[in-house]
Each structure stands twice: as structure tokens, then as C-alpha cells.
C-alpha atoms as a PDB file:
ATOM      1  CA  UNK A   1     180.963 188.472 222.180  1.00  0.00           C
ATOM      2  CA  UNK A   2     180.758 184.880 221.106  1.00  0.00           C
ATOM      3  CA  UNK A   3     178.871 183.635 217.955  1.00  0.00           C
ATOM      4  CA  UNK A   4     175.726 182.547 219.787  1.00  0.00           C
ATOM      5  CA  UNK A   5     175.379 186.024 220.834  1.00  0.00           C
ATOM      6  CA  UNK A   6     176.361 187.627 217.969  1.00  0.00           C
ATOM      7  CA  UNK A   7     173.403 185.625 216.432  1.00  0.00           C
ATOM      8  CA  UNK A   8     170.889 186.411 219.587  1.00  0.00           C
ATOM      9  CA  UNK A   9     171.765 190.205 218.761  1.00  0.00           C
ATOM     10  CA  UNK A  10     170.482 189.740 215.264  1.00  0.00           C
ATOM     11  CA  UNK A  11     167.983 187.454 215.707  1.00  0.00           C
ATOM     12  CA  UNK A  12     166.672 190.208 218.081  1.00  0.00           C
ATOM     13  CA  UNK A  13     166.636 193.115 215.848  1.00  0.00           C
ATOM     14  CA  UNK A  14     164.663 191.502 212.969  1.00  0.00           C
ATOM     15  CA  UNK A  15     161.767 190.236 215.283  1.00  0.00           C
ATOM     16  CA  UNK A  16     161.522 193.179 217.370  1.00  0.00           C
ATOM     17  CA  UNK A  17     160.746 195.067 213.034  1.00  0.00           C
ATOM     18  CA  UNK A  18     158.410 192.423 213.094  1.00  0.00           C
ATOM     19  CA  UNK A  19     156.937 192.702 216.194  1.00  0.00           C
ATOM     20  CA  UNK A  20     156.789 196.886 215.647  1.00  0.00           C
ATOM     21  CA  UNK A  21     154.905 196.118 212.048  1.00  0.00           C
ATOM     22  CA  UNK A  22     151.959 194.036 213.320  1.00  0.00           C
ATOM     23  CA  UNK A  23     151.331 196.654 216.288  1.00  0.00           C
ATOM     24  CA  UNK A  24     151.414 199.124 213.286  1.00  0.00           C
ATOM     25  CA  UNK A  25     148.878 196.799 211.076  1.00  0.00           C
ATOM     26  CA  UNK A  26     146.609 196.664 214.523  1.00  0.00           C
ATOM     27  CA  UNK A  27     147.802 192.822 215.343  1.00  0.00           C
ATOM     28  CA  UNK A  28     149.188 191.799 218.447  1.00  0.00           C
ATOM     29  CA  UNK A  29     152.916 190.383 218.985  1.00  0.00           C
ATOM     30  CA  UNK A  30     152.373 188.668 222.099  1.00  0.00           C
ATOM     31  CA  UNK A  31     153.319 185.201 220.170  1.00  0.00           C
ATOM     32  CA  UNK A  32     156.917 186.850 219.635  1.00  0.00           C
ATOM     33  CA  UNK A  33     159.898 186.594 222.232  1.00  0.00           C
ATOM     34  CA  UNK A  34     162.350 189.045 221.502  1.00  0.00           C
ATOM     35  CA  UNK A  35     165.735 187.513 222.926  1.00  0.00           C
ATOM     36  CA  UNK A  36     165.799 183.572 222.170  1.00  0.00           C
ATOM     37  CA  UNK A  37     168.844 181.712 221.596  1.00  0.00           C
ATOM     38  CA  UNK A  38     169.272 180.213 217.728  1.00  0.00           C
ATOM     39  CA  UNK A  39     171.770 178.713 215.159  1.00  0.00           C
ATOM     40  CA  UNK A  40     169.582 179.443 212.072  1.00  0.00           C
ATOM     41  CA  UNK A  41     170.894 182.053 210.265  1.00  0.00           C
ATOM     42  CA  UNK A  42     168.768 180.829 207.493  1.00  0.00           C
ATOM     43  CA  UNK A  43     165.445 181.943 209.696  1.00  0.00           C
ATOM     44  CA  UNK A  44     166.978 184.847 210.558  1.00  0.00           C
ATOM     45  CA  UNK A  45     168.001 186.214 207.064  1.00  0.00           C
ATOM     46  CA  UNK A  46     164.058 185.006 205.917  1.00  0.00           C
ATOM     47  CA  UNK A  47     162.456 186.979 208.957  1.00  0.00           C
ATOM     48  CA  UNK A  48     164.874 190.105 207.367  1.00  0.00           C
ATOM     49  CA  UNK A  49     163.860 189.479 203.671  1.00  0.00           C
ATOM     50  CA  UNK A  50     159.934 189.562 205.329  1.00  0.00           C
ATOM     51  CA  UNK A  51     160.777 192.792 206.913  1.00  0.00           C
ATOM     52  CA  UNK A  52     161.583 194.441 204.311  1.00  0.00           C
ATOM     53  CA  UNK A  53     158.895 193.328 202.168  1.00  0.00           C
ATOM     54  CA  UNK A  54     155.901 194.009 204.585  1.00  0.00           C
ATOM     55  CA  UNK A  55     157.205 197.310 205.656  1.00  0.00           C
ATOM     56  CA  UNK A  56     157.776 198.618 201.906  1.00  0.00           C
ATOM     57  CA  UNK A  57     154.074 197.344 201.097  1.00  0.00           C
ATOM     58  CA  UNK A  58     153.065 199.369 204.530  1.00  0.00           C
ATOM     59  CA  UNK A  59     154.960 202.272 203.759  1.00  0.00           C
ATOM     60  CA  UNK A  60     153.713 202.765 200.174  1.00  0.00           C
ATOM     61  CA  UNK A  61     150.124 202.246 201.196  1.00  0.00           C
ATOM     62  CA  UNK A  62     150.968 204.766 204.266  1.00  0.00           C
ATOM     63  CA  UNK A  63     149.794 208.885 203.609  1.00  0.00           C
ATOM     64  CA  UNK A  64     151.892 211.415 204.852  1.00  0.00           C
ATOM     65  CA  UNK A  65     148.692 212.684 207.100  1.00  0.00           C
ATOM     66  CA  UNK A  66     148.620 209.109 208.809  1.00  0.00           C
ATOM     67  CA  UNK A  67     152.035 209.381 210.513  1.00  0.00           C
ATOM     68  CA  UNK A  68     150.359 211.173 213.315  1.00  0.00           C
ATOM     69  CA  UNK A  69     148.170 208.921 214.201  1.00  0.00           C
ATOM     70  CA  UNK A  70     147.811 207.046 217.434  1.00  0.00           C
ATOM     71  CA  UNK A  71     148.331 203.450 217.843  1.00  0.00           C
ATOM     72  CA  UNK A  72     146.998 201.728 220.730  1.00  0.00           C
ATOM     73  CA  UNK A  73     149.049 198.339 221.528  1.00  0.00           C
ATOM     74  CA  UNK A  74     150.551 196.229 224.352  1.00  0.00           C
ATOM     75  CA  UNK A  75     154.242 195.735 224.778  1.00  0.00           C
ATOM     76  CA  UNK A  76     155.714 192.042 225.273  1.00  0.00           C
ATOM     77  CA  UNK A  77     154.562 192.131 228.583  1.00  0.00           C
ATOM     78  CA  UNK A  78     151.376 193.254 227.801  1.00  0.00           C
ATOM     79  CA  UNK A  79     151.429 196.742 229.673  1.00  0.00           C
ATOM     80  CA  UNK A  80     149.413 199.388 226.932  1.00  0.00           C
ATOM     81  CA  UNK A  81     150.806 201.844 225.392  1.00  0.00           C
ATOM     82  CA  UNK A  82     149.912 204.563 223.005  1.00  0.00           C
ATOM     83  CA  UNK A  83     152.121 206.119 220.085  1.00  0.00           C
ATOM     84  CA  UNK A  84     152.263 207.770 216.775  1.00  0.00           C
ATOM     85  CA  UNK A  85     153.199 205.935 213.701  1.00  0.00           C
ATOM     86  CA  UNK A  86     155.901 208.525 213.419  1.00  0.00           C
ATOM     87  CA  UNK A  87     157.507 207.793 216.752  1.00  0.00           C
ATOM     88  CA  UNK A  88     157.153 203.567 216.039  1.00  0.00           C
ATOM     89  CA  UNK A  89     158.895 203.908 212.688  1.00  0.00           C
ATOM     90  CA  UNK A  90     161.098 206.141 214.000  1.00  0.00           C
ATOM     91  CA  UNK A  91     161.862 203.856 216.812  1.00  0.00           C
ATOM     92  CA  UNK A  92     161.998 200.813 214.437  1.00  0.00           C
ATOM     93  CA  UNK A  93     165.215 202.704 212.731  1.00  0.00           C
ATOM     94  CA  UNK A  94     166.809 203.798 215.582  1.00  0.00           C
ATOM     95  CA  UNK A  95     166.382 200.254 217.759  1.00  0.00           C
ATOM     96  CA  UNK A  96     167.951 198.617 214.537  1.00  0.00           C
ATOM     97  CA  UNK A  97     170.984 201.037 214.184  1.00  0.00           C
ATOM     98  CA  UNK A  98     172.138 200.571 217.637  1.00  0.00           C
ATOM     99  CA  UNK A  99     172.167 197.011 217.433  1.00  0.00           C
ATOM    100  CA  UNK A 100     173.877 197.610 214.402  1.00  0.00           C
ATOM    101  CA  UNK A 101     176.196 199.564 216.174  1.00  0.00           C
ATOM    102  CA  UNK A 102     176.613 196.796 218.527  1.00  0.00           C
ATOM    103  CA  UNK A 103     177.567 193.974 215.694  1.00  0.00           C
ATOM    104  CA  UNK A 104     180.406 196.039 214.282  1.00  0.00           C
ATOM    105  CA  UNK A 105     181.660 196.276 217.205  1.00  0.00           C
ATOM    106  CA  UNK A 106     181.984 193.101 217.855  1.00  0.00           C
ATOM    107  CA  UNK A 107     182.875 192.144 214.679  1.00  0.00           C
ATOM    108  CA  UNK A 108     185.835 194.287 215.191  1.00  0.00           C
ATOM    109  CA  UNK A 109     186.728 193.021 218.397  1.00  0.00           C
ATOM    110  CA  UNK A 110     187.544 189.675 216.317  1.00  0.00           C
ATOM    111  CA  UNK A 111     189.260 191.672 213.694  1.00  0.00           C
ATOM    112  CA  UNK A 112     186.709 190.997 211.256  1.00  0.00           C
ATOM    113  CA  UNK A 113     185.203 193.896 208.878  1.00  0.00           C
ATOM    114  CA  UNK A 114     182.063 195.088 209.850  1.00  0.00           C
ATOM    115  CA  UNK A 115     179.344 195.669 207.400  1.00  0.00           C
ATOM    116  CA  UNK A 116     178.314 199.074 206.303  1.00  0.00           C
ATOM    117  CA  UNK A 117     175.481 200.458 208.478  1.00  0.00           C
ATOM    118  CA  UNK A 118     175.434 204.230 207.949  1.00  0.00           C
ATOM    119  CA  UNK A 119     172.736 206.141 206.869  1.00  0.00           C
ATOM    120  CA  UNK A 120     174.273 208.494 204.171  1.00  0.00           C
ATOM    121  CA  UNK A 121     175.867 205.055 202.508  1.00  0.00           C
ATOM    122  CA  UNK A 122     171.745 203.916 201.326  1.00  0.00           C
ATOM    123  CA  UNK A 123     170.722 207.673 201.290  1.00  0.00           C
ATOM    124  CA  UNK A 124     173.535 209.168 198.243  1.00  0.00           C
ATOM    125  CA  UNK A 125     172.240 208.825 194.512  1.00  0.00           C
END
């Protein structure tokens, strides 16, 4: 996979957390396109920093009883859609993993060392 790639893949993953927390905060996404090229890894790390921000300030305002509820949005191609916060955040992990998944790989295709990605690694005390 060559560098512009590699950079498409992650430039992919943090807009698509993006584009999953405004359909969670009711906003649309339609302004976002999910696989452009880029060389700003700058942008990219930023959009990441963002992420994590907004969702921890969603999450903590977030009750346990409002994981079931329904959200009604529009996917890039603006066919509706209707699913549980549950099954978005759950989705927003799972999308990013395989990605994930996907860098290392690559990364070890040019013998370079991948960066730690599993679970258990953020989850141990």
C-alpha cells in the first residue's frame, strides 16, 4: 500500500467518527466525503484530537437509558436510515478497528512496527 493510501485509510477513519458524531448530535454530514486523497497529516491528527474531544463530552453527557434510542439520519448518499445509539457507537469502534487492522498490516508489509491497536492494551489498570 503506498503512502498516499496509507494516509487515505486514515484520513477515512477519523471523518467517518466525525461524520457518525453529528448524526448522533442530530446534524447532518452531507458536507463530509469519506475517501479524499490528502498529504496533511497535520489535518488529520487535528480531526483525531476533535474526535476524541467531542465524543468524551457526548459520552459523559450520554445516560445509560439513552443508548436505545433511535436516531433518524441519512447516509452520504442521502438514503435514511434509522439506528440506536448503541448500534452507531458500536459501529464507530468496530469501523475504526478494522481500518486499524488494515494499517498494521501494511505497516508490516514495509517492515515497519505497527502501532498498538488492541482493546485489552487501553482496557488493563
Amino acid at each position: 500500500m503506498k503512502n498516499k493510501d496509507l494516509l487515505k485509510l486514515v484520513r477515512h477513519v477519523a471523518v467517518a467518527e466525525r461524520v457518525w458524531l453529528f448524526r448522533l448530535q442530530g446534524k447532518g454530514s452531507a458536507q463530509y466525503s469519506l475517501w479524499e486523497e490528502t498529504e496533511d497529516l497535520t489535518a488529520i491528527r487535528t480531526l483525531f484530537e476533535e474526535n476524541v474531544e467531542q465524543y468524551r463530552v457526548y459520552i459523559e453527557g450520554l445516560e445509560e437509558s439513552e443508548l436505545d434510542v433511535m436516531i433518524d439520519y441519512a447516509n452520504q448518499s442521502r438514503v435514511p436510515f434509522r439506528t440506536s445509539v448503541r448500534d452507531i457507537l458500536l459501529q464507530v469502534l468496530l469501523h475504526g478497528q478494522y481500518h486499524r487492522g488494515q494499517i498494521n498490516r501494511a505497516l508490516r508489509i514495509e517492515s515497519l512496527e505497527p502501532v498498538q491497536v488492541d482493546y485489552i492494551t487501553f482496557a488493563r489498570l
